[in-house]
C-alpha atoms as a PDB file:
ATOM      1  CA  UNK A   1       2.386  -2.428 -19.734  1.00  0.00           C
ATOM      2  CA  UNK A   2      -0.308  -1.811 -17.424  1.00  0.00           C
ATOM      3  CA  UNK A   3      -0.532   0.292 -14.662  1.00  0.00           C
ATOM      4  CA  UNK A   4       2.034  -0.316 -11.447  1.00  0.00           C
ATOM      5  CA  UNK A   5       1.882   1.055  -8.181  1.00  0.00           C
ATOM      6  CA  UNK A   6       5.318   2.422  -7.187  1.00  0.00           C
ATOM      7  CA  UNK A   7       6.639   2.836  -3.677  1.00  0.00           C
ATOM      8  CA  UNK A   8       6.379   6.275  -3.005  1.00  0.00           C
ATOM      9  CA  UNK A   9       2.926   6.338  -4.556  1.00  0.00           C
ATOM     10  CA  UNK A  10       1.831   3.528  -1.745  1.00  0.00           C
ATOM     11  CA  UNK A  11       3.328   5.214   0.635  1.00  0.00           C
ATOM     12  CA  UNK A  12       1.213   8.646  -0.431  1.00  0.00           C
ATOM     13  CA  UNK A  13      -1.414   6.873  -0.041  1.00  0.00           C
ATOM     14  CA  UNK A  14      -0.905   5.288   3.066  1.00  0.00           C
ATOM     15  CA  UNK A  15      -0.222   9.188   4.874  1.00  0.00           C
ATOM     16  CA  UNK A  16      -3.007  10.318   3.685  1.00  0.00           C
ATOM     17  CA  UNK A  17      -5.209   7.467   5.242  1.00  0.00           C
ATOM     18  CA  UNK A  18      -3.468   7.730   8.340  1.00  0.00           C
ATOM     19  CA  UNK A  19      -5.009  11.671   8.404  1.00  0.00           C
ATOM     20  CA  UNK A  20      -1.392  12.835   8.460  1.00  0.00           C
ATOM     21  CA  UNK A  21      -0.640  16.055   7.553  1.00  0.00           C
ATOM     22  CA  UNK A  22       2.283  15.556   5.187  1.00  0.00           C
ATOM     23  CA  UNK A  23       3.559  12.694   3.494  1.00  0.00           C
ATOM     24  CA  UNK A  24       6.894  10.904   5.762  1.00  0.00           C
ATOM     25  CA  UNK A  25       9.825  11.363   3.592  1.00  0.00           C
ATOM     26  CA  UNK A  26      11.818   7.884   4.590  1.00  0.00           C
ATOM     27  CA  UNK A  27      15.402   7.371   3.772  1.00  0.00           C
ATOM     28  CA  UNK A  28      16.938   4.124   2.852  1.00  0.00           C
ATOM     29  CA  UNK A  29      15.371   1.058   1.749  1.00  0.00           C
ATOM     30  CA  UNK A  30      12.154   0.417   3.744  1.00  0.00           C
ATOM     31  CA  UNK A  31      10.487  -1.779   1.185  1.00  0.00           C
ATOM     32  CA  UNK A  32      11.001  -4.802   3.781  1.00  0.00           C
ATOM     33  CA  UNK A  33      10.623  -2.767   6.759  1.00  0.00           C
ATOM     34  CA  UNK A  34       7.275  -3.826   9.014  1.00  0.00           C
ATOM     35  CA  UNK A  35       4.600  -1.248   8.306  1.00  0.00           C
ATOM     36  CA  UNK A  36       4.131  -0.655  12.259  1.00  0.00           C
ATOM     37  CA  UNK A  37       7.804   0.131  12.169  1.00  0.00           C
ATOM     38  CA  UNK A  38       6.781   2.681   9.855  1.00  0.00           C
ATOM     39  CA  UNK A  39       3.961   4.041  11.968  1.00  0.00           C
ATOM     40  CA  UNK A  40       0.980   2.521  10.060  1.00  0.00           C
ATOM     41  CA  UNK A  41      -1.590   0.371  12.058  1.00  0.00           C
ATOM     42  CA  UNK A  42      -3.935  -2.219  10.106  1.00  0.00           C
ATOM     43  CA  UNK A  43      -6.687   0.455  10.196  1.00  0.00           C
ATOM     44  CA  UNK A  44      -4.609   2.799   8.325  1.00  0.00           C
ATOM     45  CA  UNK A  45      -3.490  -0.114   5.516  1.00  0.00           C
ATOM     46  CA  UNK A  46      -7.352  -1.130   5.480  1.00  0.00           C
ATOM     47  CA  UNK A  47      -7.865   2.327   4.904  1.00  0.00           C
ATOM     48  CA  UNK A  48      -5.326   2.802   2.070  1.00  0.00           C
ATOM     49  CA  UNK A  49      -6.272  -0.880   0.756  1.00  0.00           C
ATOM     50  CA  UNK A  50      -9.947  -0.110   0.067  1.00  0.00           C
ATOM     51  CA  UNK A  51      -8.834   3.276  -1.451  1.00  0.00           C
ATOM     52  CA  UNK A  52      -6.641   1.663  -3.937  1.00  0.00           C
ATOM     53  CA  UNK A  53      -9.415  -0.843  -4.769  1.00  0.00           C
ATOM     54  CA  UNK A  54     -11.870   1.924  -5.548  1.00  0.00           C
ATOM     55  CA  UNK A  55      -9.373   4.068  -7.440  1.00  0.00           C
ATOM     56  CA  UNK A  56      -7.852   1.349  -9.749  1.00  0.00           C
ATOM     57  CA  UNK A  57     -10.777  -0.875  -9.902  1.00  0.00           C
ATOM     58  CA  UNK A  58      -9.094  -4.424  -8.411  1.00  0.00           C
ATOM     59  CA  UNK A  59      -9.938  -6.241  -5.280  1.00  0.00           C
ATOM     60  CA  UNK A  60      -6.736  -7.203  -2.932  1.00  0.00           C
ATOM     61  CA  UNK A  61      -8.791  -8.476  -0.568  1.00  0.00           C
ATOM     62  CA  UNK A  62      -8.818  -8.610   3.298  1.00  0.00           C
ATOM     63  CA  UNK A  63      -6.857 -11.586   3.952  1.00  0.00           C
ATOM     64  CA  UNK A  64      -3.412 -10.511   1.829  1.00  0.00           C
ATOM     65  CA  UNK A  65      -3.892  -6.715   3.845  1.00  0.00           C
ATOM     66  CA  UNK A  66      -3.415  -8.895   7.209  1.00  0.00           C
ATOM     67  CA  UNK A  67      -0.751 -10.360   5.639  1.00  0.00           C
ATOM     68  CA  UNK A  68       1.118  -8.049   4.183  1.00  0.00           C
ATOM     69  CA  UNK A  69       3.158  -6.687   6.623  1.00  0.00           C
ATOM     70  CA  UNK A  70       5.973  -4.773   4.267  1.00  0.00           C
ATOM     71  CA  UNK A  71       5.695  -2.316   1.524  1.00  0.00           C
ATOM     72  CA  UNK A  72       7.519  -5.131  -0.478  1.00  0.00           C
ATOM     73  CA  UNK A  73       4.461  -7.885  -0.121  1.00  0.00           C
ATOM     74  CA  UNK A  74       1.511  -5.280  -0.422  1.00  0.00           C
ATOM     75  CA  UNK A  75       3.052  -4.092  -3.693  1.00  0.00           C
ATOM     76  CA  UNK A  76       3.753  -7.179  -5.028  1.00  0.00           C
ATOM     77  CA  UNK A  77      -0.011  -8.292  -4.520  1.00  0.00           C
ATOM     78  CA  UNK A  78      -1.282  -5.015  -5.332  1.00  0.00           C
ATOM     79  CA  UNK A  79       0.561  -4.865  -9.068  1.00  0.00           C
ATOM     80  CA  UNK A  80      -0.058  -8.353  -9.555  1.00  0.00           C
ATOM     81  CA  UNK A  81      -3.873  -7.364  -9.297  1.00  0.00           C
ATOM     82  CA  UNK A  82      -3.418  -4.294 -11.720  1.00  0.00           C
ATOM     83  CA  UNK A  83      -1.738  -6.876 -14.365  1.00  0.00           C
ATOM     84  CA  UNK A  84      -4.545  -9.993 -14.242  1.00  0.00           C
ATOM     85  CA  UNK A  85      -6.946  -6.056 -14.562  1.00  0.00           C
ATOM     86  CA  UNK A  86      -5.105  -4.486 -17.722  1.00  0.00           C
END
């Protein structure tokens, strides 16, 4: 199996795009929770978007980073991109 992006790897990611400090240690099941509920804007997902694409080589592209407006959708696309890549 190829390589998968977990949860709290995305959401590594997405505090250190944001320029915050430590990584947000959430509780429960956010994977469907809105990302501005989790205090991300679209800059920081554009951010954390482009970073993926230039550390795992895919392209997600800018229309499914609009879209994607839970952990649970931006994962899904993401992964499926690092399958079609492996």
């Amino acid at each position: 199996m190829g390589t998968i992006l977990s949860l709290d790897k995305l959401l590594v990611l997405l505090s250190e795009s944001a320029g915050e400090d430590e990584t947000v240690d959430y509780t429960g099941d956010i994977l469907d929770v809105d990302f501005e509920a989790l205090g991300y804007d679209s800059l920081a997902m554009f951010n954390t978007v482009n970073r993926i694409e230039r550390d795992y080589g895919i392209t997600v592209g800018d229309d499914i980073v609009a879209s994607a407006k839970t952990p649970r959708v931006l994962l899904t696309e993401i992964n499926e991109r690092l399958r079609e890549a492996s």
